[in-house]
N, C-alpha and C. Protein backbone atom coordinates (compact mmCIF):
# COMPACT_ATOMS: atom_id res chain seq x y z
N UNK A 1 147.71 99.54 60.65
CA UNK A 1 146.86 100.68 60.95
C UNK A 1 145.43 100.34 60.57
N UNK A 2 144.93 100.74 61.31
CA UNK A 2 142.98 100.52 61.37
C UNK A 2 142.71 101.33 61.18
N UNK A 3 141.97 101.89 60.43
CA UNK A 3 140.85 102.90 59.88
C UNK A 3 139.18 102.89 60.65
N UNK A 4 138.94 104.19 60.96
CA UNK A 4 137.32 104.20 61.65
C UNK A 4 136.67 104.41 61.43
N UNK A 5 135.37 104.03 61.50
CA UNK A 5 134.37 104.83 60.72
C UNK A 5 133.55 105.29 61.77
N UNK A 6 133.29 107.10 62.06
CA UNK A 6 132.95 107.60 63.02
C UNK A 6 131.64 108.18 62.54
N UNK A 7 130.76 108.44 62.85
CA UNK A 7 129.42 109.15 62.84
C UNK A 7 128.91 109.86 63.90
N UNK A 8 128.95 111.69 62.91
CA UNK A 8 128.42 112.63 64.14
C UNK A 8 127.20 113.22 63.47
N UNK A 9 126.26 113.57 64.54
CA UNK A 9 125.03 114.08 64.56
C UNK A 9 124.73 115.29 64.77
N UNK A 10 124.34 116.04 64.28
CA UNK A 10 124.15 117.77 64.71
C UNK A 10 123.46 117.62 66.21
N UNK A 11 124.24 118.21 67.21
CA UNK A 11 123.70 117.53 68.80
C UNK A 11 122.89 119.35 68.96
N UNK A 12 122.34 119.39 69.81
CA UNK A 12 121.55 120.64 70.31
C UNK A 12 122.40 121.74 69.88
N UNK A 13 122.05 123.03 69.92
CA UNK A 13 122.85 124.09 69.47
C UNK A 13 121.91 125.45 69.69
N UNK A 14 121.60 125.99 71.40
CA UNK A 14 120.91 126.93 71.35
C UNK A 14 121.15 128.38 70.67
N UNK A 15 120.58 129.16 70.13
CA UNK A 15 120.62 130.46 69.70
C UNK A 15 121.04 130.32 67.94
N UNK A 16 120.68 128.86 67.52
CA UNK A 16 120.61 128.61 66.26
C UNK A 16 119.04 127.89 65.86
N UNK A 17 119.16 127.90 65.01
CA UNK A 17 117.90 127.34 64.20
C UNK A 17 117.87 125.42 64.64
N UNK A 18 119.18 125.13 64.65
CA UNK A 18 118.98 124.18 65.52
C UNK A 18 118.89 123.80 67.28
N UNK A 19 118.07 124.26 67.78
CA UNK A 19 118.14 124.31 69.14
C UNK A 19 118.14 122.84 69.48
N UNK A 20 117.21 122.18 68.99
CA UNK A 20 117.05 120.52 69.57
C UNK A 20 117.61 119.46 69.16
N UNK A 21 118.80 120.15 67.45
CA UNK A 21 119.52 119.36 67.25
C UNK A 21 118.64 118.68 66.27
N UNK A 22 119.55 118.32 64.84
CA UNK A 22 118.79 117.08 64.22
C UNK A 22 119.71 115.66 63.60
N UNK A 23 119.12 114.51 64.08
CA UNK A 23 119.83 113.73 63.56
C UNK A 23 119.56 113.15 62.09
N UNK A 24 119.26 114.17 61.56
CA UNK A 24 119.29 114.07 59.83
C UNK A 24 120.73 115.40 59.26
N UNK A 25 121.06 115.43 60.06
CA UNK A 25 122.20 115.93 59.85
C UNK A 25 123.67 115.83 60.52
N UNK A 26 124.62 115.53 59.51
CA UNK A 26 125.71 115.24 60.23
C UNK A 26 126.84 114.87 59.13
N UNK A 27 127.76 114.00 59.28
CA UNK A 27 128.93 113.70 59.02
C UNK A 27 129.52 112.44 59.44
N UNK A 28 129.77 111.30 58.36
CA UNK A 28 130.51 110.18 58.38
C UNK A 28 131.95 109.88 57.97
N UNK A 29 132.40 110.14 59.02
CA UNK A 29 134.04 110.66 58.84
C UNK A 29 134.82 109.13 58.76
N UNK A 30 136.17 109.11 58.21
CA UNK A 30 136.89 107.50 58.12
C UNK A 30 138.13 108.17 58.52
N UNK A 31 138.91 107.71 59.33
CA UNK A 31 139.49 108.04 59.52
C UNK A 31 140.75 107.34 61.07
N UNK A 32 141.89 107.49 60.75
CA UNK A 32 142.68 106.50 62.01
C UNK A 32 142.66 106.78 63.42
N UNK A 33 142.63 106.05 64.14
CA UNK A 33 142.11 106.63 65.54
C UNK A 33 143.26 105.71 66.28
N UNK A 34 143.85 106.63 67.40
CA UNK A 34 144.62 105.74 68.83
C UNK A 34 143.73 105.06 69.30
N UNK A 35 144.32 104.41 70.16
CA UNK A 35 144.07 103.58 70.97
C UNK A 35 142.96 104.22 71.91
N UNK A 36 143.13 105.78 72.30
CA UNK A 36 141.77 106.53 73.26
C UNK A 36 141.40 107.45 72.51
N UNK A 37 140.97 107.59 71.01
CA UNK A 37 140.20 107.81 70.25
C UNK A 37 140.52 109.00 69.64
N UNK A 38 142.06 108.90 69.81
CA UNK A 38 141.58 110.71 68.84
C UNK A 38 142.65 110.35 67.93
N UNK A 39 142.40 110.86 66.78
CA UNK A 39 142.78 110.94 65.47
C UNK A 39 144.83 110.63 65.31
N UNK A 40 145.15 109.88 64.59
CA UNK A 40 146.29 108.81 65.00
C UNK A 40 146.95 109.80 64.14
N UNK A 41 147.51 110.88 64.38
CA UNK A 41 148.71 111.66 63.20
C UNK A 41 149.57 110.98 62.36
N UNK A 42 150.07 110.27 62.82
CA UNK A 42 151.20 109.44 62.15
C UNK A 42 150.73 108.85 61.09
N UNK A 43 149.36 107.91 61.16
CA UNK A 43 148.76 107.23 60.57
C UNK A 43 148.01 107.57 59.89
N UNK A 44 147.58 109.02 59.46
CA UNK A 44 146.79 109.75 58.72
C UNK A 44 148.11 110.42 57.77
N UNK A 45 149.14 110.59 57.93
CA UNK A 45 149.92 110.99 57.26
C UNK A 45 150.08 109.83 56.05
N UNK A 46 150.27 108.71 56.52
CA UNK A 46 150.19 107.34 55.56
C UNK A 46 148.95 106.97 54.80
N UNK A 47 147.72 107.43 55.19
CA UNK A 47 146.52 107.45 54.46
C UNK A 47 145.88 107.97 54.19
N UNK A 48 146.04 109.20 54.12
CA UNK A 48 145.64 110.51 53.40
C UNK A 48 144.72 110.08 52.67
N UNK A 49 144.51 109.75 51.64
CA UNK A 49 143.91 109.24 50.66
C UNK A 49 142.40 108.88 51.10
N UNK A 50 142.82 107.64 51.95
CA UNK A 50 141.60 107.12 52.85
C UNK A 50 140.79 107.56 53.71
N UNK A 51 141.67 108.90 54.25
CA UNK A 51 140.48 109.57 55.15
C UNK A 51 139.37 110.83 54.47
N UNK A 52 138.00 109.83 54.18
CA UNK A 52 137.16 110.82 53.66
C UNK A 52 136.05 111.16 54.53
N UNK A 53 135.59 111.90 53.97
CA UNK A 53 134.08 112.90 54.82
C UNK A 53 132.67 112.43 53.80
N UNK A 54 131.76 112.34 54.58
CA UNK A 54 130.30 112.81 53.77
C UNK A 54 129.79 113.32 54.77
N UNK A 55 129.27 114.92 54.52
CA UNK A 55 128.28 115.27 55.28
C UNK A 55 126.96 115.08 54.63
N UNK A 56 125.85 114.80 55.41
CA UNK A 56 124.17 114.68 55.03
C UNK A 56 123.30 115.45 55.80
N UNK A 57 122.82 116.14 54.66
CA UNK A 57 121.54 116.54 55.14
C UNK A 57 120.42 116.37 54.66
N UNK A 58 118.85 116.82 55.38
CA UNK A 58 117.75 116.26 54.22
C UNK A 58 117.43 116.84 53.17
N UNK A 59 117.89 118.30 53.10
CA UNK A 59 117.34 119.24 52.11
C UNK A 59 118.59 118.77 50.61
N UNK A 60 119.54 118.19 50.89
CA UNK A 60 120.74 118.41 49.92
C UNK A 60 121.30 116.55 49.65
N UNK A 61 121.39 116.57 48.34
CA UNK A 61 122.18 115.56 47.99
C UNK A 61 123.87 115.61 49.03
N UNK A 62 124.47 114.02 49.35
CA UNK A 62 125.32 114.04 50.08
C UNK A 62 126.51 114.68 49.47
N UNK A 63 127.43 115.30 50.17
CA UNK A 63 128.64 115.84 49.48
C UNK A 63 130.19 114.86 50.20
N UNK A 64 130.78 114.54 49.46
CA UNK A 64 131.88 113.67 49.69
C UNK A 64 133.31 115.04 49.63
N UNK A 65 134.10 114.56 50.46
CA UNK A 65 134.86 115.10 50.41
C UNK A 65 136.40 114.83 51.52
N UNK A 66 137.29 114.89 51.83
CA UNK A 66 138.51 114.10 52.49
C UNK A 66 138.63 115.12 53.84
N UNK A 67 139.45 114.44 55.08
CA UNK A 67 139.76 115.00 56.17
C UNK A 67 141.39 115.65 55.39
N UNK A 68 141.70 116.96 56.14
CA UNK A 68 142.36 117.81 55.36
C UNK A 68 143.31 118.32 56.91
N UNK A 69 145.06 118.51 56.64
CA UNK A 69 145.40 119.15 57.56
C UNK A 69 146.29 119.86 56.79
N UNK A 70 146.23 121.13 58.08
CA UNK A 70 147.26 121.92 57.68
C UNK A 70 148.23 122.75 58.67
N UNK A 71 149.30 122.68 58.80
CA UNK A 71 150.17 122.87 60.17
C UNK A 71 149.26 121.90 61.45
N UNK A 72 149.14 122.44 62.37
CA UNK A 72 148.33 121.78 63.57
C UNK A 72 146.52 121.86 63.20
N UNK A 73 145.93 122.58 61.99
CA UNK A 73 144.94 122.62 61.56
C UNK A 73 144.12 121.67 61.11
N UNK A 74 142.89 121.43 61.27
CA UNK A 74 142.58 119.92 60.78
C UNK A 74 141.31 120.82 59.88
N UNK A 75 140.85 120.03 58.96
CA UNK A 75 140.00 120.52 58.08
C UNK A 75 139.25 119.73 57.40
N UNK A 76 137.47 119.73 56.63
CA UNK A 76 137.02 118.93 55.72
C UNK A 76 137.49 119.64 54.23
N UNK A 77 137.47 118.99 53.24
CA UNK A 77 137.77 119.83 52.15
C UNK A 77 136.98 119.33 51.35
N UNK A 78 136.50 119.48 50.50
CA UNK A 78 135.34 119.49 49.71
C UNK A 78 135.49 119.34 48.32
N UNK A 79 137.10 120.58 47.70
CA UNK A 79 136.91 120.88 46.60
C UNK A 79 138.47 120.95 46.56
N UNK A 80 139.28 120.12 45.90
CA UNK A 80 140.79 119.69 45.94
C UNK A 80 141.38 121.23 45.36
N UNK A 81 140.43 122.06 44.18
CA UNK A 81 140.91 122.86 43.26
C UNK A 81 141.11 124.34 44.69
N UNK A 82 140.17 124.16 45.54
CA UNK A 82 140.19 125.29 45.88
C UNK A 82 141.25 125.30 47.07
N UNK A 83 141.87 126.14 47.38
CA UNK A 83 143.01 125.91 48.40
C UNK A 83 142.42 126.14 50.05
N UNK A 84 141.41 126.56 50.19
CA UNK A 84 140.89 127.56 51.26
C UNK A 84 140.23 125.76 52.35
N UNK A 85 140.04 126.14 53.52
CA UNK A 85 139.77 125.50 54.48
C UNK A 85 138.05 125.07 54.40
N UNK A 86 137.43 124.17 53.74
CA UNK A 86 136.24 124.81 53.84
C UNK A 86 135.60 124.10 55.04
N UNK A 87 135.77 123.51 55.94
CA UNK A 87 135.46 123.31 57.13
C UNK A 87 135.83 123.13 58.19
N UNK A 88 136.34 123.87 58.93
CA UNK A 88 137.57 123.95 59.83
C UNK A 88 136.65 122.75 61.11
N UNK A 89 137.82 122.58 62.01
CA UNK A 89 136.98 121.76 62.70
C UNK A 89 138.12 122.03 63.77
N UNK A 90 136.96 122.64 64.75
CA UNK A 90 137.64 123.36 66.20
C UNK A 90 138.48 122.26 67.04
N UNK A 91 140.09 122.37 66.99
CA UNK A 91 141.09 121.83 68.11
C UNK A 91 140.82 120.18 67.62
N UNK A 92 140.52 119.91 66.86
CA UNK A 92 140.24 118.26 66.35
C UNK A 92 141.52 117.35 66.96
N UNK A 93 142.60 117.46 67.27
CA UNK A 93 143.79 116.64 67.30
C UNK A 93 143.70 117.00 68.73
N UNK A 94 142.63 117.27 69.60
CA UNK A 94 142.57 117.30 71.00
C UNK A 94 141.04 116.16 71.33
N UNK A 95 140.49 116.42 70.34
CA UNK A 95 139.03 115.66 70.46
C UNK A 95 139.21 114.76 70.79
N UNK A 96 138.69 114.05 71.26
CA UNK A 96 138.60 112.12 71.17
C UNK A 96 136.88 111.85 70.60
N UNK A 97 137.57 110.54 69.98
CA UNK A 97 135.76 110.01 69.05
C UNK A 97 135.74 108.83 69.42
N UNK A 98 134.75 109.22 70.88
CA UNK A 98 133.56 108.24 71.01
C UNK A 98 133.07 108.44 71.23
N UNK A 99 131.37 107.26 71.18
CA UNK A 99 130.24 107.73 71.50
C UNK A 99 129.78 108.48 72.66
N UNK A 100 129.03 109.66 72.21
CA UNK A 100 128.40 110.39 73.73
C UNK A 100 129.61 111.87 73.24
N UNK A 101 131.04 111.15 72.72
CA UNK A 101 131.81 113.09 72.63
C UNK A 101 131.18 114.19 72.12
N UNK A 102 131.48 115.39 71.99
CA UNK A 102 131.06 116.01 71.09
C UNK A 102 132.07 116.58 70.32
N UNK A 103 132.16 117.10 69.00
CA UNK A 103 132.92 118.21 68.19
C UNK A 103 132.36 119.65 67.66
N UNK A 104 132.90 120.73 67.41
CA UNK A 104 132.72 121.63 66.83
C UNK A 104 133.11 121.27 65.53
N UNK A 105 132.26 121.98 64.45
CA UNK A 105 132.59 121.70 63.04
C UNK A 105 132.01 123.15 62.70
N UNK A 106 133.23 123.99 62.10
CA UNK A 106 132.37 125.01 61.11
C UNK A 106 131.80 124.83 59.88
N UNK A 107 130.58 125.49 59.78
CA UNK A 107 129.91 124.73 58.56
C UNK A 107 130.21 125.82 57.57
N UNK A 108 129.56 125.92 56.33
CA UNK A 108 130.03 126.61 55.08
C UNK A 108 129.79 128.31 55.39
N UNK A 109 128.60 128.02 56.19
CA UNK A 109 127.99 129.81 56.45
C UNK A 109 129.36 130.09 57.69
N UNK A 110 129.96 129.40 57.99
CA UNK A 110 131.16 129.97 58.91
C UNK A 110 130.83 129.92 60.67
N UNK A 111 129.80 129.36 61.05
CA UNK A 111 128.53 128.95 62.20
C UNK A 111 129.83 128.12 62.73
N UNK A 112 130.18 128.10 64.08
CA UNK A 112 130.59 127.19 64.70
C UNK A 112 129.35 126.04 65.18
N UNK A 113 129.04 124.59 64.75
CA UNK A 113 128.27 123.83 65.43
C UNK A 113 128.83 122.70 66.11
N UNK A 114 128.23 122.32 66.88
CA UNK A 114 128.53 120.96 67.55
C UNK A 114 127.90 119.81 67.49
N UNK A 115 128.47 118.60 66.95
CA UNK A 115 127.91 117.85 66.70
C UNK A 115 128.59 116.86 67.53
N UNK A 116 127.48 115.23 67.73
CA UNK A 116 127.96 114.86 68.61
C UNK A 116 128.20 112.75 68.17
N UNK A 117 129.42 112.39 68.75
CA UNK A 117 129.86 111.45 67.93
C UNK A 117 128.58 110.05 68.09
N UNK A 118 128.02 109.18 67.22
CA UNK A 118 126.68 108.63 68.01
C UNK A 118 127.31 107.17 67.12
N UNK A 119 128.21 107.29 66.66
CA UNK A 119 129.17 105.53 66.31
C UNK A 119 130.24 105.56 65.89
N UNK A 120 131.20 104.80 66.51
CA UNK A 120 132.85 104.33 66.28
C UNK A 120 132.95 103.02 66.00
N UNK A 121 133.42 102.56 64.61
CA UNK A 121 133.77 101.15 64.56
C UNK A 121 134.39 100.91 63.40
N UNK A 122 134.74 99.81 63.40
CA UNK A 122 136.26 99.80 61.80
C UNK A 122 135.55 99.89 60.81
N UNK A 123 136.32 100.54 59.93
CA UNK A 123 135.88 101.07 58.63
C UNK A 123 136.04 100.09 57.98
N UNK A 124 134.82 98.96 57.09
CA UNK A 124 135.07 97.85 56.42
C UNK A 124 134.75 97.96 54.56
């Protein structure tokens, strides 16, 4: 099993404060990918561990934190103590990650955004 290292960018988002999108914000996800790019279930069950998150932004030190599922739910989690979802991430086990895709990611204020994938390559 191969591990990925994916990078998404806050892509445009009209009727938010981000309308034009910034690429100082986003998310460097690790995580196992098929063969046509979407997230390898089987193989995330075996590396749990390994699949982590950093989201960045400019105003905030980076926050680390693991890809999280629950029933068919996929999630970032942030804070192991707390049980709650803290970043849900819209239909993820339908997505595919490559460059040019996009994802929905809810952020902490509960905002559905879309961000958009801008690198796929093995996690070294």
């Amino acid at each position: 099993m191969t591990l990925s290292r994916i990078v998404m960018r806050l892509a445009r988002n009209p009727g938010t404060e981000f309308a034009g999108g910034d690429d100082h914000r986003g998310y460097a996800l690790t995580a196992p990918l098929t063969d046509d790019g979407h997230i390898d279930a089987a193989a995330y069950a075996k590396a749990r561990d390994a699949c982590v998150v950093r989201r960045f932004t400019p105003d905030e030190d980076p926050t680390d934190g693991r890809l999280a599922r629950k029933g068919q739910r996929w999630f970032f989690d942030y804070d192991e103590d707390d049980v709650g979802e803290d970043e849900p991430l819209y239909r993820l086990g339908e997505h595919r990650f490559a460059v040019g895709e996009y994802v929905t990611i809810t952020d902490e204020d509960g905002r559905p955004l879309t961000y958009k994938v801008v690198e796929v390559q093995p996690a070294g």
